[in-house]
C-alpha atoms as a PDB file:
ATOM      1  CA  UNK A   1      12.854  -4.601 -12.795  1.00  0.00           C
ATOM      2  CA  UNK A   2      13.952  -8.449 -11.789  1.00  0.00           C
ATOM      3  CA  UNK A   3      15.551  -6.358  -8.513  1.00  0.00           C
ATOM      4  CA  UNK A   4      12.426  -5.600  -7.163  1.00  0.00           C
ATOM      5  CA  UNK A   5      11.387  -6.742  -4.081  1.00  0.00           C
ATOM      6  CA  UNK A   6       9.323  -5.659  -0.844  1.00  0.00           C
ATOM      7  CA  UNK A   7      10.282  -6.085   2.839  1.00  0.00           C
ATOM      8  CA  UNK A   8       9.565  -5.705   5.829  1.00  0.00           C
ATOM      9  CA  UNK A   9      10.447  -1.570   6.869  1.00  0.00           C
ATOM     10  CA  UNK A  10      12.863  -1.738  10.431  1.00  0.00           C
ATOM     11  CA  UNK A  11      14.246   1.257  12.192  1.00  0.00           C
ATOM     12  CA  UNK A  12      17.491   1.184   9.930  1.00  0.00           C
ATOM     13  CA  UNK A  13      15.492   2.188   7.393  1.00  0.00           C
ATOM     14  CA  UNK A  14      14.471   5.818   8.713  1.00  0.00           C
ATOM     15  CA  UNK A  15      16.720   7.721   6.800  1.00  0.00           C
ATOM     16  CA  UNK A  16      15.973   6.733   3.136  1.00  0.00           C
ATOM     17  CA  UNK A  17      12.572   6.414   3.920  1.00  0.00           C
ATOM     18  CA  UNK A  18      12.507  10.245   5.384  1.00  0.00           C
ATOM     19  CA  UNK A  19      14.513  11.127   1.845  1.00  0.00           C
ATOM     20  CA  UNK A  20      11.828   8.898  -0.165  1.00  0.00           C
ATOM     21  CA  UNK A  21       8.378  10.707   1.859  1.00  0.00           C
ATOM     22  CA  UNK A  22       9.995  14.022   1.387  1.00  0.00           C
ATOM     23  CA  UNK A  23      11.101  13.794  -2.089  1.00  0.00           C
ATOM     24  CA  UNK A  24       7.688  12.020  -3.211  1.00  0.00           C
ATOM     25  CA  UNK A  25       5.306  14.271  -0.467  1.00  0.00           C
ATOM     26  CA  UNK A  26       3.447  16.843  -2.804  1.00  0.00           C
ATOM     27  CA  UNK A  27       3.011  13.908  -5.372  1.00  0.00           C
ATOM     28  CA  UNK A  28       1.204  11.503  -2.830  1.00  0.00           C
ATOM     29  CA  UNK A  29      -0.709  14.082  -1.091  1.00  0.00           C
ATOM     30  CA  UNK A  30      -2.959  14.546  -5.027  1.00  0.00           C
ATOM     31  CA  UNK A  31      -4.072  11.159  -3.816  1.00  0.00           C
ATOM     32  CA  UNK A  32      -4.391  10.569  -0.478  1.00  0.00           C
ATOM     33  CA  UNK A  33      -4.891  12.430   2.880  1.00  0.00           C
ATOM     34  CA  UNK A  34      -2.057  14.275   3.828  1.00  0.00           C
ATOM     35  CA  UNK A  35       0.083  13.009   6.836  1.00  0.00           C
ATOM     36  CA  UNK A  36       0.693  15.136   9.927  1.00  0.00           C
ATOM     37  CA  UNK A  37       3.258  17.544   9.207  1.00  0.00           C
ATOM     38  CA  UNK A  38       5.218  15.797  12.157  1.00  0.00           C
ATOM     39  CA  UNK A  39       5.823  12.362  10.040  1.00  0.00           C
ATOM     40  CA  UNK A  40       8.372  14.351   8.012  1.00  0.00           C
ATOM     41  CA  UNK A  41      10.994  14.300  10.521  1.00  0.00           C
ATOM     42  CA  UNK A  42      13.403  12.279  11.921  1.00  0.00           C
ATOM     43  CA  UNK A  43      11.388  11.440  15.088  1.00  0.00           C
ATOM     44  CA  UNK A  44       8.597  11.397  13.086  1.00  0.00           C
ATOM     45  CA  UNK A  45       9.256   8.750  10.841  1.00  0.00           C
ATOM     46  CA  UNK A  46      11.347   7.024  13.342  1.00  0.00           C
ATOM     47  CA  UNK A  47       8.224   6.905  15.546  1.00  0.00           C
ATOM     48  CA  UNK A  48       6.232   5.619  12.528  1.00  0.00           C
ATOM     49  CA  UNK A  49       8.755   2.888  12.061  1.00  0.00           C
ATOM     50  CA  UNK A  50       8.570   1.895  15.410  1.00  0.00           C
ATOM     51  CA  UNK A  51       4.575   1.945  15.245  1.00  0.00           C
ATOM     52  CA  UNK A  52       4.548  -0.263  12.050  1.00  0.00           C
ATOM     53  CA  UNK A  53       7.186  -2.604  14.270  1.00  0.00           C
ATOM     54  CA  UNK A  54       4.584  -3.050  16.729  1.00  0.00           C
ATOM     55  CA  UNK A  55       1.723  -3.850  14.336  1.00  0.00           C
ATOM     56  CA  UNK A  56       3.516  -6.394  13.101  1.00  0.00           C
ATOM     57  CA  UNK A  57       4.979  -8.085  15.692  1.00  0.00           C
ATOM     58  CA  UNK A  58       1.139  -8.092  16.909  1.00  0.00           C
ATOM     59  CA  UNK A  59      -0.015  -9.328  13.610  1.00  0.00           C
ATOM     60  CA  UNK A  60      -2.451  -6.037  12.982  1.00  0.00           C
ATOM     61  CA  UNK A  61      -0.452  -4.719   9.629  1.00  0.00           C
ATOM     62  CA  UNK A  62       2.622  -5.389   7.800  1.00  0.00           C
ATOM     63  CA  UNK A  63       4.219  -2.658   5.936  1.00  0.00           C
ATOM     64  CA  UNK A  64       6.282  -3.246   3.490  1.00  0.00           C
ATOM     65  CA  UNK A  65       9.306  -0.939   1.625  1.00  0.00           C
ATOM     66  CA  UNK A  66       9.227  -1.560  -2.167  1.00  0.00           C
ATOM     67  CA  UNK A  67      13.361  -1.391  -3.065  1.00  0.00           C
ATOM     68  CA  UNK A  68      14.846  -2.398  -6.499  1.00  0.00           C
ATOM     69  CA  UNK A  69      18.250  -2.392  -5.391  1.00  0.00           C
ATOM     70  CA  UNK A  70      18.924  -0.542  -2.766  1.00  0.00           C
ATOM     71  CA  UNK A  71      16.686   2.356  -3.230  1.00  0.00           C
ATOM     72  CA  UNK A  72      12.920   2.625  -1.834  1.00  0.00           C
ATOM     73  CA  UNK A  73      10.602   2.741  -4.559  1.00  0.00           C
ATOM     74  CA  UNK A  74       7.511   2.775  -2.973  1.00  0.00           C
ATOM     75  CA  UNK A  75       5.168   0.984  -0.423  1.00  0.00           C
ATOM     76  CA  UNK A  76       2.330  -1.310  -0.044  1.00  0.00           C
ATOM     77  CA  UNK A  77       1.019  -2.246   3.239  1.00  0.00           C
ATOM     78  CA  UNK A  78      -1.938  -4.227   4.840  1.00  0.00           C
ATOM     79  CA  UNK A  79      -3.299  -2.769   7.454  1.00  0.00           C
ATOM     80  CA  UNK A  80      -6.668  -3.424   9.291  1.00  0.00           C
ATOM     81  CA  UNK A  81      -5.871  -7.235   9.537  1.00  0.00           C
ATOM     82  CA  UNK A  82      -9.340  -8.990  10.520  1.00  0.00           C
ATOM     83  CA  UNK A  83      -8.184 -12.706  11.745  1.00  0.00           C
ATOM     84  CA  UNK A  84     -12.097 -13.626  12.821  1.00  0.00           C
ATOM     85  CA  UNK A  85     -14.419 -15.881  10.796  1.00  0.00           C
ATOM     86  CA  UNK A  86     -12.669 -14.258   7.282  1.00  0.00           C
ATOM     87  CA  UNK A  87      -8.952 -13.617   7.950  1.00  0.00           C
ATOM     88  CA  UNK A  88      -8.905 -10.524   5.878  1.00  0.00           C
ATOM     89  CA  UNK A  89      -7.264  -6.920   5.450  1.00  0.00           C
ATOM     90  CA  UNK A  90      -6.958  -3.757   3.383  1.00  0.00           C
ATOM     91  CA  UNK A  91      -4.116  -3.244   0.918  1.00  0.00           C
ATOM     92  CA  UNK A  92      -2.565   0.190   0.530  1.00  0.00           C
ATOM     93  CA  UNK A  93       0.423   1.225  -1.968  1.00  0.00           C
ATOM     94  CA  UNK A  94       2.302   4.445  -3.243  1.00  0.00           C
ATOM     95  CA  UNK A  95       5.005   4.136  -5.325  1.00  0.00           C
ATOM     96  CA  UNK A  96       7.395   7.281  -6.318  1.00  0.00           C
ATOM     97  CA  UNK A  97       6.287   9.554  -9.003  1.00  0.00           C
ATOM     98  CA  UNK A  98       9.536   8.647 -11.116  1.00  0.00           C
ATOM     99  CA  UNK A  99       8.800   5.193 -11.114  1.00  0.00           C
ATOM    100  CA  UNK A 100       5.109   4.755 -12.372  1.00  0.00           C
ATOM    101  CA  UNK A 101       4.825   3.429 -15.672  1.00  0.00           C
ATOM    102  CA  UNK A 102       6.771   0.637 -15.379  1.00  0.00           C
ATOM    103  CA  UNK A 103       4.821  -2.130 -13.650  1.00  0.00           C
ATOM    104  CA  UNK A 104       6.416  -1.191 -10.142  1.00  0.00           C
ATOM    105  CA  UNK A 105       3.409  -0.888  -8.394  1.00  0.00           C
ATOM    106  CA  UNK A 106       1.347  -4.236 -10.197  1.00  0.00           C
ATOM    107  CA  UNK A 107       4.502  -6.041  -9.092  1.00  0.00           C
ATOM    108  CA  UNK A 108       4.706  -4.795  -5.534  1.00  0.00           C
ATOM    109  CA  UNK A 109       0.924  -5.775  -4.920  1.00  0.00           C
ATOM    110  CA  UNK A 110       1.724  -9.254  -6.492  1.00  0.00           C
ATOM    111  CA  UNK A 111       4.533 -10.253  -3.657  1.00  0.00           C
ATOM    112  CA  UNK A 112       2.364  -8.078  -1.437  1.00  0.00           C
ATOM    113  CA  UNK A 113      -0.583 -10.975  -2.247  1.00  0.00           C
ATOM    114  CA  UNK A 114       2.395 -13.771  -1.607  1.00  0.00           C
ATOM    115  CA  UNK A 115       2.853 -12.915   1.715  1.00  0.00           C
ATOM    116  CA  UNK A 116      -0.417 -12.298   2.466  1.00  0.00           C
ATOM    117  CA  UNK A 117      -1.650 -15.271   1.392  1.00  0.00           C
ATOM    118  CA  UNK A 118       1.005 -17.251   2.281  1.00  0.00           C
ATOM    119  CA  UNK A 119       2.946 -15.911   5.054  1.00  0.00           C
ATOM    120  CA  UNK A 120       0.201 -14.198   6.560  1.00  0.00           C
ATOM    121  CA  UNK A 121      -1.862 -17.112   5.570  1.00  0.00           C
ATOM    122  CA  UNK A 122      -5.224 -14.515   5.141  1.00  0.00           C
ATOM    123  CA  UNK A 123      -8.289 -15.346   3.099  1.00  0.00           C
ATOM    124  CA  UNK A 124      -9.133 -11.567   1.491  1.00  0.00           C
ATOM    125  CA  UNK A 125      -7.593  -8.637   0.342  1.00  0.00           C
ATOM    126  CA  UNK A 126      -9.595  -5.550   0.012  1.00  0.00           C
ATOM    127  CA  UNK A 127      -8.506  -2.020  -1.501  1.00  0.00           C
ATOM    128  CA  UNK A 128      -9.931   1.319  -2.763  1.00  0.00           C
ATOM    129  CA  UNK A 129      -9.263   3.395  -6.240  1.00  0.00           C
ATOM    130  CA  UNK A 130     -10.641   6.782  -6.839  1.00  0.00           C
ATOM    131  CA  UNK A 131     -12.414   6.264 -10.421  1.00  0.00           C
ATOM    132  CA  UNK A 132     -10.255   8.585 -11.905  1.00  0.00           C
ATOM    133  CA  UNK A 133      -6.931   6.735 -10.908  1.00  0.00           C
ATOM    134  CA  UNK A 134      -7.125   4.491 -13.633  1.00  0.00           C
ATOM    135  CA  UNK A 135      -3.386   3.583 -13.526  1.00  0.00           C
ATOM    136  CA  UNK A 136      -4.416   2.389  -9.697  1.00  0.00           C
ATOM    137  CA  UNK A 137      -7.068   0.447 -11.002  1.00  0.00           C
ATOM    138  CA  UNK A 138      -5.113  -1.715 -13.754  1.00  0.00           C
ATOM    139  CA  UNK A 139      -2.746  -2.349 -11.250  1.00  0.00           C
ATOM    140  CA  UNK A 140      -5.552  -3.862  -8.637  1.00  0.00           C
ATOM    141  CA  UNK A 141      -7.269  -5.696 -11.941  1.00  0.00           C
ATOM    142  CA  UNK A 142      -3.993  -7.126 -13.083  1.00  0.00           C
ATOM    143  CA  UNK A 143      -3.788  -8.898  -9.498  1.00  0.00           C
ATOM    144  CA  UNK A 144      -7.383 -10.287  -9.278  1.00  0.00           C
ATOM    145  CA  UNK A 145      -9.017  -7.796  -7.442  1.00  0.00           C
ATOM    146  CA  UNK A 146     -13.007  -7.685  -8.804  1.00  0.00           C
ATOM    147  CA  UNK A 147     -14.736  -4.546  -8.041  1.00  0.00           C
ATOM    148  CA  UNK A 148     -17.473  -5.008  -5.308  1.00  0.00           C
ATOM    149  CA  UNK A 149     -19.143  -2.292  -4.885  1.00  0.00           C
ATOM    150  CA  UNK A 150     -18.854   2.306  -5.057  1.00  0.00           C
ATOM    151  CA  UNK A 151     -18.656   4.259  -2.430  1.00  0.00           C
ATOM    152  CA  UNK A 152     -20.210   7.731  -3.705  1.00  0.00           C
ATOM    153  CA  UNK A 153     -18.550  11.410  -2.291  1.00  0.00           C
ATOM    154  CA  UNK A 154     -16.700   9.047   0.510  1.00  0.00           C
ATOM    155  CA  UNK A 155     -13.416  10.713   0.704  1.00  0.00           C
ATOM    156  CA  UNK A 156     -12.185  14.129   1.347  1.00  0.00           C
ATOM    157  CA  UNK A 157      -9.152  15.570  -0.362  1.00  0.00           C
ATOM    158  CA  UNK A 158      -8.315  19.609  -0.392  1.00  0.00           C
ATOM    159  CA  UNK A 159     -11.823  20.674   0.454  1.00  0.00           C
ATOM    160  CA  UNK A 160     -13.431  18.002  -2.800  1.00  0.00           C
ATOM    161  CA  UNK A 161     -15.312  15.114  -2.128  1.00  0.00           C
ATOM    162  CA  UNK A 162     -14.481  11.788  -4.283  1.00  0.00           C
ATOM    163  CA  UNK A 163     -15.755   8.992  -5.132  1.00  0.00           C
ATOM    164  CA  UNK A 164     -14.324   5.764  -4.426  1.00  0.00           C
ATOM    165  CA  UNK A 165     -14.208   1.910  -6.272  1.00  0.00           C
ATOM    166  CA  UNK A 166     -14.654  -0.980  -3.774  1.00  0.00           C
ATOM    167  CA  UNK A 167     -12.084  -4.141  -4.859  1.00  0.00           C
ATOM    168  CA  UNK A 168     -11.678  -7.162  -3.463  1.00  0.00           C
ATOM    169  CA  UNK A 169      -9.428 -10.206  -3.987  1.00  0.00           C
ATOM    170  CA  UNK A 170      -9.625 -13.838  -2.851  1.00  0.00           C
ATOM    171  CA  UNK A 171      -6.701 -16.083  -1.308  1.00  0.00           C
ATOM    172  CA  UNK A 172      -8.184 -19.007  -4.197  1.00  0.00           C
ATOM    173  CA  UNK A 173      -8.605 -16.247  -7.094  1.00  0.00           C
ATOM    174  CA  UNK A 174      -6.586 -16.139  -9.959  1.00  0.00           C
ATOM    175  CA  UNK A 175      -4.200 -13.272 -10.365  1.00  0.00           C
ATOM    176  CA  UNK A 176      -5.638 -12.737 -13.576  1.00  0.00           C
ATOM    177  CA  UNK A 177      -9.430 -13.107 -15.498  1.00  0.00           C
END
């Protein structure tokens, strides 16, 4: 895994990423909100790219393409950037089903957490885990996220309601207790 790396996703990446969100759709959607059936098109994701563009040239998210190689991986993404009295945001990932297991995802959030506490030069980091995604939660531990707090039957998925951990992580935390 020393290929592993995350940058910044750009309109030359539509394509592969429209091959990746296809091929990895069904997979995601167990864990998260389904997109609109639009994203999974060539306009679609080329109008996502250009939205994520935006955000980031106005410093409100920065998405990220996980790639060992040449191949997308996954994702991980801040979003929600707060720069007032605690410059903060919330961390999002999803890596491909083929490629959990083998500390993709805990690396990913790591250089995720280098750039946004360097780069990005923000204070706190917060995500979510459903209690029974306990490979999502390792991953958020292994980084220095601390749960803060559980947010009971907050999240809709296929008609269920979940649960959902609170986690946070601090710019002067270490990466691991």
């Amino acid at each position: 895994m020393s290929g592993l790396s995350i940058r910044p996703v750009v309109a030359a990446d539509a394509d592969a990423l429209l091959a990746f969100e296809r091929a990895h759709r069904a997979y995601f959607e167990r864990w998260v909100s389904a997109r609109d059936p639009r994203f999974y098109s060539a306009q679609g994701v080329a109008e996502a790219i250009a939205a994520a563009e935006a955000a980031r040239a106005a410093g409100q998210a920065f998405q990220y393409l996980v790639v060992e190689g040449d191949r997308i991986v996954g994702r991980v993404n801040l979003t929600a950037v707060r720069r007032a009295h605690e410059p903060c945001a919330d961390l999002g990932y999803r890596i491909g089903e083929h490629d959990g297991g083998r500390g993709v995802a805990s690396r990913a959030v790591a250089l995720c957490l280098d750039a946004a506490f360097g780069t990005h030069d923000l204070h706190r980091i917060e995500a979510t885990a459903r209690p029974e995604n306990t490979g999502s939660i390792r991953v958020l531990e292994r980084n220095g996220f601390r749960q803060f707090g559980h947010s009971r039957r907050s999240f809709e998925l296929g008609g269920q309601w979940f649960d959902r951990l609170l986690f946070e992580r601090h710019r002067d935390a270490p990466p691991e207790a």
